[in-house]
PDB file of N, CA and C in Angstrom:
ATOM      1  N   UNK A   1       0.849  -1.171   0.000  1.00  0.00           N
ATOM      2  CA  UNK A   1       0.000   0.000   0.000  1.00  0.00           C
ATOM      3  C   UNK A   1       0.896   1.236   0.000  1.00  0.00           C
ATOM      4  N   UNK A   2       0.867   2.392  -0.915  1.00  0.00           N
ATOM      5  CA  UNK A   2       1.465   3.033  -1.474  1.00  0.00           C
ATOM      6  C   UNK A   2       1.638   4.255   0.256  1.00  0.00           C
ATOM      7  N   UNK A   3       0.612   4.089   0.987  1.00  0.00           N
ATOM      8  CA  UNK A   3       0.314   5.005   1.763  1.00  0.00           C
ATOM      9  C   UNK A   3       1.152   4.579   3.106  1.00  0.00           C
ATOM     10  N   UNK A   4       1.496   3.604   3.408  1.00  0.00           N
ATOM     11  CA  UNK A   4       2.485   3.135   4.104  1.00  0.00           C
ATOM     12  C   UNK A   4       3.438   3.328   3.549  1.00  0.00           C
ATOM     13  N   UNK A   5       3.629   3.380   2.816  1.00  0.00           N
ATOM     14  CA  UNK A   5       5.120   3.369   2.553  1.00  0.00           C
ATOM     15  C   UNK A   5       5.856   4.873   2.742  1.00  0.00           C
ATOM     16  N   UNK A   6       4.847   5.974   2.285  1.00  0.00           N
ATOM     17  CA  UNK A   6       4.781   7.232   2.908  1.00  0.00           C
ATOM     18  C   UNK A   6       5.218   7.517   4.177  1.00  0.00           C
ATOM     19  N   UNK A   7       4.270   6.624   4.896  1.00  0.00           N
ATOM     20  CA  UNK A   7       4.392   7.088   6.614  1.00  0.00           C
ATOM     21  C   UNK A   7       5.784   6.636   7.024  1.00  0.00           C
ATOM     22  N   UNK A   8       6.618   5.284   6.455  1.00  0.00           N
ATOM     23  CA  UNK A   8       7.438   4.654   6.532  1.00  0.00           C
ATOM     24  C   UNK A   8       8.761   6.214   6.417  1.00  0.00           C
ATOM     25  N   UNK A   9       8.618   6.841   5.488  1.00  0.00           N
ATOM     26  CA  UNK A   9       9.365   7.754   5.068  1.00  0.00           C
ATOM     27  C   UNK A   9       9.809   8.886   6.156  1.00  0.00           C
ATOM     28  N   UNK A  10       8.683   9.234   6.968  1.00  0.00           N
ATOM     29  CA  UNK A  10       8.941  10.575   7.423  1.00  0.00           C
ATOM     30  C   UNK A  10       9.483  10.301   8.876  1.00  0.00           C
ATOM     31  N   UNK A  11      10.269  10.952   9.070  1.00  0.00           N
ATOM     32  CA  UNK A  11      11.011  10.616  10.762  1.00  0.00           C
ATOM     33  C   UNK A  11      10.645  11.269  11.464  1.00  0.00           C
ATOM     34  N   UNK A  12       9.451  12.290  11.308  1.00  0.00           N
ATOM     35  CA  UNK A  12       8.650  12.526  12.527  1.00  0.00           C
ATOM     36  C   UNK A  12       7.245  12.222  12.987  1.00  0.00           C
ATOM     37  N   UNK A  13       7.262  10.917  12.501  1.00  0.00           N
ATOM     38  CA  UNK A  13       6.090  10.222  12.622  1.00  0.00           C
ATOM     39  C   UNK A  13       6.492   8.978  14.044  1.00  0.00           C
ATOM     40  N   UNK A  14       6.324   8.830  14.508  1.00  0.00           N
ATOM     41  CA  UNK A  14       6.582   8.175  15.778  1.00  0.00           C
ATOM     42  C   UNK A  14       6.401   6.439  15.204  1.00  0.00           C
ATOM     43  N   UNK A  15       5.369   6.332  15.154  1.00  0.00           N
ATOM     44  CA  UNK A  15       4.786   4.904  14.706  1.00  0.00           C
ATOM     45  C   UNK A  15       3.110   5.428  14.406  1.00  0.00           C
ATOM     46  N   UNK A  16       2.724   4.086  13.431  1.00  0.00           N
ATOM     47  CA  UNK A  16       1.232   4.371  13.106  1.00  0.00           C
ATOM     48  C   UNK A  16       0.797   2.479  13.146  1.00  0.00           C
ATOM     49  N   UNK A  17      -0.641   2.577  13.196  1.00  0.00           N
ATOM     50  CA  UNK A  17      -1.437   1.557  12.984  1.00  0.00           C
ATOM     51  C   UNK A  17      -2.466   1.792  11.949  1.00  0.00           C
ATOM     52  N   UNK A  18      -2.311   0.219  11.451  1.00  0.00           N
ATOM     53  CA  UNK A  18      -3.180  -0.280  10.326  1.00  0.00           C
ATOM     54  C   UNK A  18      -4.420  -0.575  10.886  1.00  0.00           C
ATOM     55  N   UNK A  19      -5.633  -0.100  11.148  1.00  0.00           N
ATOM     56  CA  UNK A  19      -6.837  -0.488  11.915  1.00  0.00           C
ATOM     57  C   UNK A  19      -8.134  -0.832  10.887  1.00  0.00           C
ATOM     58  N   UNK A  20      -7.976  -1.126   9.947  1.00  0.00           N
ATOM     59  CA  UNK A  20      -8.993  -1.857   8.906  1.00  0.00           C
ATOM     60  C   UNK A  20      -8.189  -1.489   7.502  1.00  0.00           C
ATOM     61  N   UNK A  21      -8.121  -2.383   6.488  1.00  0.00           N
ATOM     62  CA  UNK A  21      -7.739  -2.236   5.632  1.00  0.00           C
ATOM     63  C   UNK A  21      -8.926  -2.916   4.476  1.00  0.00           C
ATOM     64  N   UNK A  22      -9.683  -2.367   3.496  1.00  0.00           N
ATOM     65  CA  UNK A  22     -10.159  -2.997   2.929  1.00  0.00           C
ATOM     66  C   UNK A  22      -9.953  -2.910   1.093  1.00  0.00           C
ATOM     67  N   UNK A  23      -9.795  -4.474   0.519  1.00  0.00           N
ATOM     68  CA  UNK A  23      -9.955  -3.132  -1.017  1.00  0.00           C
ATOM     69  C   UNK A  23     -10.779  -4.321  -2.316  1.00  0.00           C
ATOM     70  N   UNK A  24     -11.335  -3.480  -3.164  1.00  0.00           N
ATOM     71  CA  UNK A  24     -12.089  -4.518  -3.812  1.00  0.00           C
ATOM     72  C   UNK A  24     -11.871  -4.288  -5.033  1.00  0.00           C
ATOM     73  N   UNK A  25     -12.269  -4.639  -5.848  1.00  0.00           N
ATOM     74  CA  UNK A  25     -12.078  -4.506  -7.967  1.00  0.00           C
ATOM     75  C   UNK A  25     -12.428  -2.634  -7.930  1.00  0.00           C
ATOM     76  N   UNK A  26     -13.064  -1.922  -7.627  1.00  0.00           N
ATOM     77  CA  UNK A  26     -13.186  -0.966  -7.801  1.00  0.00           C
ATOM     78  C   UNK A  26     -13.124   0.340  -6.304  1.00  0.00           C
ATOM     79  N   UNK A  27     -12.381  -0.409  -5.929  1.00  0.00           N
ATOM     80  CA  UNK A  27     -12.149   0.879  -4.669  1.00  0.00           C
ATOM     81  C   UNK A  27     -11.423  -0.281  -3.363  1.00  0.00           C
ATOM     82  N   UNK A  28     -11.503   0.737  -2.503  1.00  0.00           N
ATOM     83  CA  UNK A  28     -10.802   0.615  -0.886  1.00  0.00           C
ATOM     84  C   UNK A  28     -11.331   1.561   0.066  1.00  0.00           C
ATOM     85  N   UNK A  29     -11.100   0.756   1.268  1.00  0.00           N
ATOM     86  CA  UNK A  29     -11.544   1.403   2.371  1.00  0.00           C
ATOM     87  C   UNK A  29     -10.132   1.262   3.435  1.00  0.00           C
ATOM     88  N   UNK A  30      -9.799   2.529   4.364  1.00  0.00           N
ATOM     89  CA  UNK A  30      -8.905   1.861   4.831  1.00  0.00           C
ATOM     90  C   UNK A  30      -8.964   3.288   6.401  1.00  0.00           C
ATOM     91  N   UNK A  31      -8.747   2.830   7.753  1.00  0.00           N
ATOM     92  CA  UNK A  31      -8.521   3.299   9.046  1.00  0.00           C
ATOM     93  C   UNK A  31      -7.060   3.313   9.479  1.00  0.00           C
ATOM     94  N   UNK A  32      -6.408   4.525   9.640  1.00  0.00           N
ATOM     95  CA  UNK A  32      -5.191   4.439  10.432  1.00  0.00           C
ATOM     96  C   UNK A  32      -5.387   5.205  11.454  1.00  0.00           C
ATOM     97  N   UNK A  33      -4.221   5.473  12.485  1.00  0.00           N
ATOM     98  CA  UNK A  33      -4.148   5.690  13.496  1.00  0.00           C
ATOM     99  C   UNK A  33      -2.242   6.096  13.021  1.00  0.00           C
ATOM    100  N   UNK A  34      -2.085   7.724  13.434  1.00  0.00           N
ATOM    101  CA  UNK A  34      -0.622   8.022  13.233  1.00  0.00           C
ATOM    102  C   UNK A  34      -0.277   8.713  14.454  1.00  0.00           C
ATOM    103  N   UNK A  35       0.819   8.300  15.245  1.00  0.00           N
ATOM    104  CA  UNK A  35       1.143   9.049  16.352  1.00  0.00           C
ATOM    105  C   UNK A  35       2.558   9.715  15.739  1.00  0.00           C
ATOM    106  N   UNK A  36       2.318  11.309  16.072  1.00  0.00           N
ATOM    107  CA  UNK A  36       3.688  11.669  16.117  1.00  0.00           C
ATOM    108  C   UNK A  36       4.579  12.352  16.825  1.00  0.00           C
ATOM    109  N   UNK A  37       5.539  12.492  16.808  1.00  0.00           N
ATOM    110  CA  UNK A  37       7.314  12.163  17.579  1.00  0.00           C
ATOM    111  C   UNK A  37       6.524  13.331  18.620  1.00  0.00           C
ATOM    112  N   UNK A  38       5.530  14.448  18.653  1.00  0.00           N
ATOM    113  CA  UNK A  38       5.400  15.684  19.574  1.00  0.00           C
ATOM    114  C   UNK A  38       4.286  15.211  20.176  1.00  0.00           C
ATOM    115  N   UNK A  39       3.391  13.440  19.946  1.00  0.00           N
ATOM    116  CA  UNK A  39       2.915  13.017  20.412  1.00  0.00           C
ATOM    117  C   UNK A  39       1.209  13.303  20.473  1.00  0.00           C
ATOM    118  N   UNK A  40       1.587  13.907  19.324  1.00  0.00           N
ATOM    119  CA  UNK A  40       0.047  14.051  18.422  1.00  0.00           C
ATOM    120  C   UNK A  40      -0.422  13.103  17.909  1.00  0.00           C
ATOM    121  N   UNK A  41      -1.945  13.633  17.755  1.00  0.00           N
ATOM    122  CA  UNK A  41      -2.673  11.671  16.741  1.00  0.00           C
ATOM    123  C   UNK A  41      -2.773  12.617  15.734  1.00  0.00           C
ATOM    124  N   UNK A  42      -2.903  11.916  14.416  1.00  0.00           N
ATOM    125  CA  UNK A  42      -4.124  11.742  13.389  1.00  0.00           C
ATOM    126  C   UNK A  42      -4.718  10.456  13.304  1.00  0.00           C
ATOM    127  N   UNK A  43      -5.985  10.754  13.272  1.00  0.00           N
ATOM    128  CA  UNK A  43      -6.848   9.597  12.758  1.00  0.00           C
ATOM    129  C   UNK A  43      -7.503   9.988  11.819  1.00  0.00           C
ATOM    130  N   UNK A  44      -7.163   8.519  10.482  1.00  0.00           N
ATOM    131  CA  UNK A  44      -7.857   8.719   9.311  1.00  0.00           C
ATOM    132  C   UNK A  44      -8.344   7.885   8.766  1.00  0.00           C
ATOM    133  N   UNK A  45      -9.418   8.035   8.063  1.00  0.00           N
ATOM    134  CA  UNK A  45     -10.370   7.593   7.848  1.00  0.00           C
ATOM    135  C   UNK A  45     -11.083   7.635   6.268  1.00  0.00           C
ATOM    136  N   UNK A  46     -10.753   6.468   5.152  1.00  0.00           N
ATOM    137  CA  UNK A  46     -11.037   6.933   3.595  1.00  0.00           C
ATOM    138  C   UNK A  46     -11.252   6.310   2.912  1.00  0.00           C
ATOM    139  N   UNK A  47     -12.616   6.150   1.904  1.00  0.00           N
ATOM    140  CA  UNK A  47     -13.390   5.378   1.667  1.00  0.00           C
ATOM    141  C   UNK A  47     -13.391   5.950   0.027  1.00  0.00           C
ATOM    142  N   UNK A  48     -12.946   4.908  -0.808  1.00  0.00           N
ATOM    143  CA  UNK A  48     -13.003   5.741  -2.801  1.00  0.00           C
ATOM    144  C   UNK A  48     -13.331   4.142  -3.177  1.00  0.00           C
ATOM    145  N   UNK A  49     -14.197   4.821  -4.118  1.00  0.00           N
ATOM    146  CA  UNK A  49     -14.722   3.812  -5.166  1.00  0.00           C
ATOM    147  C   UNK A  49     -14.881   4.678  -6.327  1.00  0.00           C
ATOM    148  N   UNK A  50     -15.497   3.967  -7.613  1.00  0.00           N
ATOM    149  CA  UNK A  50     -15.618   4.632  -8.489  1.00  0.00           C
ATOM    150  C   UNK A  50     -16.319   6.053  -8.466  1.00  0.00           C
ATOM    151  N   UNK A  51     -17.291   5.975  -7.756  1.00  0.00           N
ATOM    152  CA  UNK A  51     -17.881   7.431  -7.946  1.00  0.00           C
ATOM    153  C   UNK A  51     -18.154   8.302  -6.602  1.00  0.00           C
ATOM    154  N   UNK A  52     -17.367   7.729  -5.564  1.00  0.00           N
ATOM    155  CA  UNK A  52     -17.623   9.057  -4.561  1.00  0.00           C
ATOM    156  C   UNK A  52     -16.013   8.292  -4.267  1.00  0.00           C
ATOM    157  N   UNK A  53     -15.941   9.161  -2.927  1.00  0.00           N
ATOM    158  CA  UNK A  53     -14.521   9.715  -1.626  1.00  0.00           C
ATOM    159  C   UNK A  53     -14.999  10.487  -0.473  1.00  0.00           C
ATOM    160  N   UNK A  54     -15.148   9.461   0.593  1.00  0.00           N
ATOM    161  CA  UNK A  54     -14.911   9.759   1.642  1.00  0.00           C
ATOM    162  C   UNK A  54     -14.389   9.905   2.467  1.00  0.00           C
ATOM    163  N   UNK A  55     -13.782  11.064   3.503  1.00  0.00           N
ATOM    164  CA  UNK A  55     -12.568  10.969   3.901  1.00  0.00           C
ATOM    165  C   UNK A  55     -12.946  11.840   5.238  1.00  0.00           C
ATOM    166  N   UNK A  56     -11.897  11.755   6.623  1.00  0.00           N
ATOM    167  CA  UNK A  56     -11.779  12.240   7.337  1.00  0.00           C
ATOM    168  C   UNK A  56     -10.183  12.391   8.130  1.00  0.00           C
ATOM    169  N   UNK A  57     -10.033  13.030   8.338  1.00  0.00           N
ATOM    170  CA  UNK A  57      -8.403  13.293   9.015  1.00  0.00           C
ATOM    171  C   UNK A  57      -8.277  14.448  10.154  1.00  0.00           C
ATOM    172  N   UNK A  58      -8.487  13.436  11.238  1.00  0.00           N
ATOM    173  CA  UNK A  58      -8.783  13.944  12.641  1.00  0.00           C
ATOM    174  C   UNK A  58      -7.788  14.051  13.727  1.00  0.00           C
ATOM    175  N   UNK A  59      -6.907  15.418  13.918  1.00  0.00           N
ATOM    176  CA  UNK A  59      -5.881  15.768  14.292  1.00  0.00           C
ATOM    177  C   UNK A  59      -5.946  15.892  15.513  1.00  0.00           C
ATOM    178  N   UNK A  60      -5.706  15.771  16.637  1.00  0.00           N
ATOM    179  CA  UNK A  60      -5.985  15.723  18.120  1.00  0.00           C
ATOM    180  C   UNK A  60      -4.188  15.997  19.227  1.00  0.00           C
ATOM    181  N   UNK A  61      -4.586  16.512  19.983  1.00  0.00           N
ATOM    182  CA  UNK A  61      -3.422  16.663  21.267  1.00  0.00           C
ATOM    183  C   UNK A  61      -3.249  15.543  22.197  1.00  0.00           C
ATOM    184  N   UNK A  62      -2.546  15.380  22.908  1.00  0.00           N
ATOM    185  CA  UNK A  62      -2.496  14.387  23.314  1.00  0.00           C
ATOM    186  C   UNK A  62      -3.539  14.285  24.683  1.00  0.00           C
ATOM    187  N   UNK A  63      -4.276  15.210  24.611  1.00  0.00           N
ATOM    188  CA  UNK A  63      -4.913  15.369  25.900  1.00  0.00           C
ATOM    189  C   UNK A  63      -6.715  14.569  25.438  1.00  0.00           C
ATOM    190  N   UNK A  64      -6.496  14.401  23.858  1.00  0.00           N
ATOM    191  CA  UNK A  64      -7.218  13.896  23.001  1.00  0.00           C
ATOM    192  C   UNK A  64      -8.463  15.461  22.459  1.00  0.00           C
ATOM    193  N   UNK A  65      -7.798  16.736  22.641  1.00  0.00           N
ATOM    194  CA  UNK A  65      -8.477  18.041  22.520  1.00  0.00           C
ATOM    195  C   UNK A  65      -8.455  18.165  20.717  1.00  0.00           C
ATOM    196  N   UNK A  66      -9.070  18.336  20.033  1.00  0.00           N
ATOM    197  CA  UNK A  66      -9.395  18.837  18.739  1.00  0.00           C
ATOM    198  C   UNK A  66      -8.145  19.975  18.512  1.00  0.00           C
ATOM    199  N   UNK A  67      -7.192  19.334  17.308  1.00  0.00           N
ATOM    200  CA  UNK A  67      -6.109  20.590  16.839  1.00  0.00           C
ATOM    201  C   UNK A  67      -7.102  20.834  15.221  1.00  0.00           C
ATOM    202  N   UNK A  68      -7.332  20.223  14.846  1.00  0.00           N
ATOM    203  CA  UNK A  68      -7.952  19.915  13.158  1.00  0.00           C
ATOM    204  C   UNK A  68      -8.684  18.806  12.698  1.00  0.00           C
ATOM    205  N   UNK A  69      -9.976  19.123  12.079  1.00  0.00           N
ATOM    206  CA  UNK A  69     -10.720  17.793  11.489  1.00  0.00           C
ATOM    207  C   UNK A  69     -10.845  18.319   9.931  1.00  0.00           C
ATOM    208  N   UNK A  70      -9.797  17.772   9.333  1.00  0.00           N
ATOM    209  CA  UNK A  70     -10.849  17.825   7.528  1.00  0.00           C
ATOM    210  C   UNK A  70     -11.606  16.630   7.453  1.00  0.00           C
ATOM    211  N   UNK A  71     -12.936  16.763   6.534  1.00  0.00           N
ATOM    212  CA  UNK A  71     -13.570  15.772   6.469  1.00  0.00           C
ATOM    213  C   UNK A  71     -14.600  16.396   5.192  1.00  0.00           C
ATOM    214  N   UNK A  72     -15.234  15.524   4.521  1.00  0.00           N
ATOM    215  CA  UNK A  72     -16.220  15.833   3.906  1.00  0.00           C
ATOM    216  C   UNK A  72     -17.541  15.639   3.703  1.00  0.00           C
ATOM    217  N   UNK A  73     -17.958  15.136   5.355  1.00  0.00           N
ATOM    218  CA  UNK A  73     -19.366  15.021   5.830  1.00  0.00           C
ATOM    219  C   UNK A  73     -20.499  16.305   4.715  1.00  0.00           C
ATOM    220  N   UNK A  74     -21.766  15.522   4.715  1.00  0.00           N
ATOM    221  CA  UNK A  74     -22.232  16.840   3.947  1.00  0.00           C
ATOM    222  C   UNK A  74     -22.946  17.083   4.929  1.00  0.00           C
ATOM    223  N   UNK A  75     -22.499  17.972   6.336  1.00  0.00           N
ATOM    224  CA  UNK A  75     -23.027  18.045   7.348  1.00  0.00           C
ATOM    225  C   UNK A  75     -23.459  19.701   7.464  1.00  0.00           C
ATOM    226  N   UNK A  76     -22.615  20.538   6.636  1.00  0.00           N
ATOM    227  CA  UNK A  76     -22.347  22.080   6.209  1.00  0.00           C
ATOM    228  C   UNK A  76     -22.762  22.898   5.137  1.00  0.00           C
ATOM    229  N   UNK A  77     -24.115  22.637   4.373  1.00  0.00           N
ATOM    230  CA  UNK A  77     -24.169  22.901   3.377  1.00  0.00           C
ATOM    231  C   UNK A  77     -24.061  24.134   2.743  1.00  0.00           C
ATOM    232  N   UNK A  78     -24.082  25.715   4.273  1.00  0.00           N
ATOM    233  CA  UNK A  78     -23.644  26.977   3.918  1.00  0.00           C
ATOM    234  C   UNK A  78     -22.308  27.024   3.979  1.00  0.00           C
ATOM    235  N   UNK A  79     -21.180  26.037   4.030  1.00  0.00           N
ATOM    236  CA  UNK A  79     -20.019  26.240   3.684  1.00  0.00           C
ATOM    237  C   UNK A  79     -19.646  26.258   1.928  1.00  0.00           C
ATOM    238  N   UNK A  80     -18.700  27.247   1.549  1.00  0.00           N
ATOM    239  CA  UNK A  80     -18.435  27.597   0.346  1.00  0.00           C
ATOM    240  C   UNK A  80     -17.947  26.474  -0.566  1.00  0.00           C
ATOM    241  N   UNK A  81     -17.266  25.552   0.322  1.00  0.00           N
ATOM    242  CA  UNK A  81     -16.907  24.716  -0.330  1.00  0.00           C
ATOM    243  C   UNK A  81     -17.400  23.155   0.084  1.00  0.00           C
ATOM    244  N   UNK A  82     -18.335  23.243   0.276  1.00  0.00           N
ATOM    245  CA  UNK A  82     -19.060  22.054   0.729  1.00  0.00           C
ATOM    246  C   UNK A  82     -18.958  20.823  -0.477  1.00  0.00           C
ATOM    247  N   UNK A  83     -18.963  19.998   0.366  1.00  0.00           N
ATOM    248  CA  UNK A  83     -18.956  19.273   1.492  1.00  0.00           C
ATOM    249  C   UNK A  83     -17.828  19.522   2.313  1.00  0.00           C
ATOM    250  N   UNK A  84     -16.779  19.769   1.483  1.00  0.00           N
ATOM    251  CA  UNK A  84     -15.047  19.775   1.831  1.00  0.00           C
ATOM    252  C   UNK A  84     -15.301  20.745   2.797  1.00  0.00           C
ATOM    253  N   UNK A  85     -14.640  21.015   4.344  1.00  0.00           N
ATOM    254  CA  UNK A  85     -14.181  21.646   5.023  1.00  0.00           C
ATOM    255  C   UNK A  85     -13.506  21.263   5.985  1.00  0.00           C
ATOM    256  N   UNK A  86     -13.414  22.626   6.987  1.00  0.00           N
ATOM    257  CA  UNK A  86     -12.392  21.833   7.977  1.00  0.00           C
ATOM    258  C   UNK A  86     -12.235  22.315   9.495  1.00  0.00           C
ATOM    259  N   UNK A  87     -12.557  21.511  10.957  1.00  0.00           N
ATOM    260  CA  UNK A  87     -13.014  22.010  12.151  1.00  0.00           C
ATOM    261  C   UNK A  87     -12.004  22.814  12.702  1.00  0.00           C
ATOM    262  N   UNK A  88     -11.780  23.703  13.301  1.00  0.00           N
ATOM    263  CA  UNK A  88     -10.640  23.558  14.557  1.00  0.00           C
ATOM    264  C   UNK A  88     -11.568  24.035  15.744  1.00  0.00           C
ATOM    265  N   UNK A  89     -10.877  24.418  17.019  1.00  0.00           N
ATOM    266  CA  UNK A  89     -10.884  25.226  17.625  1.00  0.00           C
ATOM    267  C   UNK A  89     -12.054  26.520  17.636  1.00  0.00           C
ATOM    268  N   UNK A  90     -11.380  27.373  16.467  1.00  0.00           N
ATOM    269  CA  UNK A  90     -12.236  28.430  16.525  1.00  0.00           C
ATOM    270  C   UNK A  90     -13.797  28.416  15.438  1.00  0.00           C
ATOM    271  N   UNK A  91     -13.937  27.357  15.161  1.00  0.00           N
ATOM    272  CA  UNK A  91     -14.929  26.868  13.952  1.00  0.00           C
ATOM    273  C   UNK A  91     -14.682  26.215  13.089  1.00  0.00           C
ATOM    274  N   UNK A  92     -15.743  26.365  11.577  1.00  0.00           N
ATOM    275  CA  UNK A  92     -15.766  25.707  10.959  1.00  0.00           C
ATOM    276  C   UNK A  92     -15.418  26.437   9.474  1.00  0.00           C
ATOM    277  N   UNK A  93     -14.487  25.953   8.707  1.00  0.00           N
ATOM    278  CA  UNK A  93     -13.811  26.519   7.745  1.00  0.00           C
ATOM    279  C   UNK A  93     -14.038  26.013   6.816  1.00  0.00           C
ATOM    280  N   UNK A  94     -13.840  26.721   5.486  1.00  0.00           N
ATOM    281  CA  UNK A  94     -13.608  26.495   3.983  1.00  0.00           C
ATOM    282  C   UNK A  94     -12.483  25.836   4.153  1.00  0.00           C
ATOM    283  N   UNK A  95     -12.920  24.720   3.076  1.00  0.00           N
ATOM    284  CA  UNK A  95     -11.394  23.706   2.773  1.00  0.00           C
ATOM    285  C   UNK A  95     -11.563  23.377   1.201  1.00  0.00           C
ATOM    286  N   UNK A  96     -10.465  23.248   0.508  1.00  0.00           N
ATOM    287  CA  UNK A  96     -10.624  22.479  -0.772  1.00  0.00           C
ATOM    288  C   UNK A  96     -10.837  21.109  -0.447  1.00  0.00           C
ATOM    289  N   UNK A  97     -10.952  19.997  -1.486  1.00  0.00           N
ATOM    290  CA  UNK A  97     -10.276  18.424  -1.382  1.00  0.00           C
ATOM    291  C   UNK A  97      -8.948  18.067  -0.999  1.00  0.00           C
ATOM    292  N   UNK A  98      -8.739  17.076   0.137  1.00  0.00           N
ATOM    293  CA  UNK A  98      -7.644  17.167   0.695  1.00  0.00           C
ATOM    294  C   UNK A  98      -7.383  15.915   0.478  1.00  0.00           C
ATOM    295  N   UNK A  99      -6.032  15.256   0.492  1.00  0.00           N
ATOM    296  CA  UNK A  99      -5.649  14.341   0.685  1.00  0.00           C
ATOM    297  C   UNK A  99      -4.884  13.983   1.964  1.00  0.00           C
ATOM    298  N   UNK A 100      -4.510  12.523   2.540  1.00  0.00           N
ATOM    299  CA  UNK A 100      -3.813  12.759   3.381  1.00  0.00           C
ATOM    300  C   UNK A 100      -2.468  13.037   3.061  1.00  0.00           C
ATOM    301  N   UNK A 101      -1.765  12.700   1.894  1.00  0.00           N
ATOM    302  CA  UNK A 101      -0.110  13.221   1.898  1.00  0.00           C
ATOM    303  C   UNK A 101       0.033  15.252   2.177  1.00  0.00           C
ATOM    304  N   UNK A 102      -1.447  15.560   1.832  1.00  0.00           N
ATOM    305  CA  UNK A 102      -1.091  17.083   2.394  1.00  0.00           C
ATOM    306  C   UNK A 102      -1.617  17.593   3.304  1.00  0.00           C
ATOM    307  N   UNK A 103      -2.658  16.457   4.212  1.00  0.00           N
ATOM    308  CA  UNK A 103      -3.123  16.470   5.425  1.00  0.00           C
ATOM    309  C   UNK A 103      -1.697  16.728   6.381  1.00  0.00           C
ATOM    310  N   UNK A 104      -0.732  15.161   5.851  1.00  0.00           N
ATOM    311  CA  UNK A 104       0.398  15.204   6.353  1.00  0.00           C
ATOM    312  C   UNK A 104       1.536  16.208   6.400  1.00  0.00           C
ATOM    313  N   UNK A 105       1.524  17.078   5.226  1.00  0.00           N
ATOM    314  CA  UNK A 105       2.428  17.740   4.864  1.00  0.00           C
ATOM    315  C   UNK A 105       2.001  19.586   6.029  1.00  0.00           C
ATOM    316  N   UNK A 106       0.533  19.404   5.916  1.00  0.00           N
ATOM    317  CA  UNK A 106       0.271  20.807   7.062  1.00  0.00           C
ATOM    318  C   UNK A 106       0.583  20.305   8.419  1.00  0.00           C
ATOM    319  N   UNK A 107       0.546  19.105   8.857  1.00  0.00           N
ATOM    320  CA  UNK A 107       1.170  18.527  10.157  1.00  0.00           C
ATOM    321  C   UNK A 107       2.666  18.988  10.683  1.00  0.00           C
ATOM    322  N   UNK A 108       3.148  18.391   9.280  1.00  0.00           N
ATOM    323  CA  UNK A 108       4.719  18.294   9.339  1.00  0.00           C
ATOM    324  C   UNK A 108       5.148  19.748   9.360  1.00  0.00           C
ATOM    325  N   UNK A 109       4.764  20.981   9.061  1.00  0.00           N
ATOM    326  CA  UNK A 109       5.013  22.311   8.968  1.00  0.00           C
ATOM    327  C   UNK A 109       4.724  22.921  10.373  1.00  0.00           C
ATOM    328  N   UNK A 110       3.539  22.808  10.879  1.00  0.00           N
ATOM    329  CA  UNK A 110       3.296  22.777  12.418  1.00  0.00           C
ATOM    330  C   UNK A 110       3.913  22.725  13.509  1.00  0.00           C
ATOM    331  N   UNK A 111       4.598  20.887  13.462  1.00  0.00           N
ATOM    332  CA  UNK A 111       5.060  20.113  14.209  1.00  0.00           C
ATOM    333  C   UNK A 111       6.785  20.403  14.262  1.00  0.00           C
ATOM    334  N   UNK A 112       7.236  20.024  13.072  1.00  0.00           N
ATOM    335  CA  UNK A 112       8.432  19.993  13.335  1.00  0.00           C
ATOM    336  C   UNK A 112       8.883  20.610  11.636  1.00  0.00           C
ATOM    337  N   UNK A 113       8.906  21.923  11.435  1.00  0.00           N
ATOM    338  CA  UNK A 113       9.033  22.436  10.080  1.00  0.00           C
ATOM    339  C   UNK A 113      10.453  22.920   9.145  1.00  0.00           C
ATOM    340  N   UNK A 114      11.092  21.982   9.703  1.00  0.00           N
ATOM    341  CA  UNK A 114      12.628  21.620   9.515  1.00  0.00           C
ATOM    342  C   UNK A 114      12.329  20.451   8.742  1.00  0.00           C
ATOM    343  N   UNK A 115      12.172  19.393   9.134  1.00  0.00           N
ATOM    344  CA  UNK A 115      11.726  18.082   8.889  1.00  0.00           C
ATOM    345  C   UNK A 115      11.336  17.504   6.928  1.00  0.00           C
ATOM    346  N   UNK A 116      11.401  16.579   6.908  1.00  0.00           N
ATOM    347  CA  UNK A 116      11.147  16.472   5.533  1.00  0.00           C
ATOM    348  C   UNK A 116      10.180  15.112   5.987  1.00  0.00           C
TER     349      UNK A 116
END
């Protein structure tokens, strides 16, 4: 899986878990769990088949307090860019389509922005 092999890459990722992996002739489903080195989670969550993508990438402190949720629940429909947005703290935001390699990549800028 192309997406492990990612996480495998970055040295400020602490360790992660594989927590469902699924995949069929026309899509995958798949749950991780990423802890990193400052002892942050993401949990993610992403579901593609031929004609939709579902996704969530749920950033948390270690106290388990909300740092960031992108997701594309269609839970927001006066958001601009709906479904796509994204939680923190101070509300609820405009987001484009995200993936996790740039879920990962706003982490890694955050966290430790030296880092590759």
């Amino acid at each position: 899986m192309e997406i492990l092999w990612l996480l495998d890459q970055k040295n400020w990722i602490e360790r992660y878990e594989v927590q469902d992996y699924r995949q069929w002739e026309s899509g995958f489903y798949y749950r991780l769990r990423i802890q990193f080195k400052n002892q942050t989670v993401l949990f993610v969550k992403e579901y593609v088949d031929e004609t939709e993508r579902v996704y969530s990438f749920h950033w948390q402190n270690q106290n388990n307090d909300l740092i960031t949720r992108w997701d594309n629940a269609p839970h927001h429909p006066n958001i601009l860019t709906f479904p796509h947005h994204k939680h923190t703290l101070e509300g609820i935001f405009t987001n484009s389509d995200i993936t996790l390699p740039e879920v990962l990549e706003v982490i890694r800028q955050q966290i430790n922005p030296t880092s590759e």
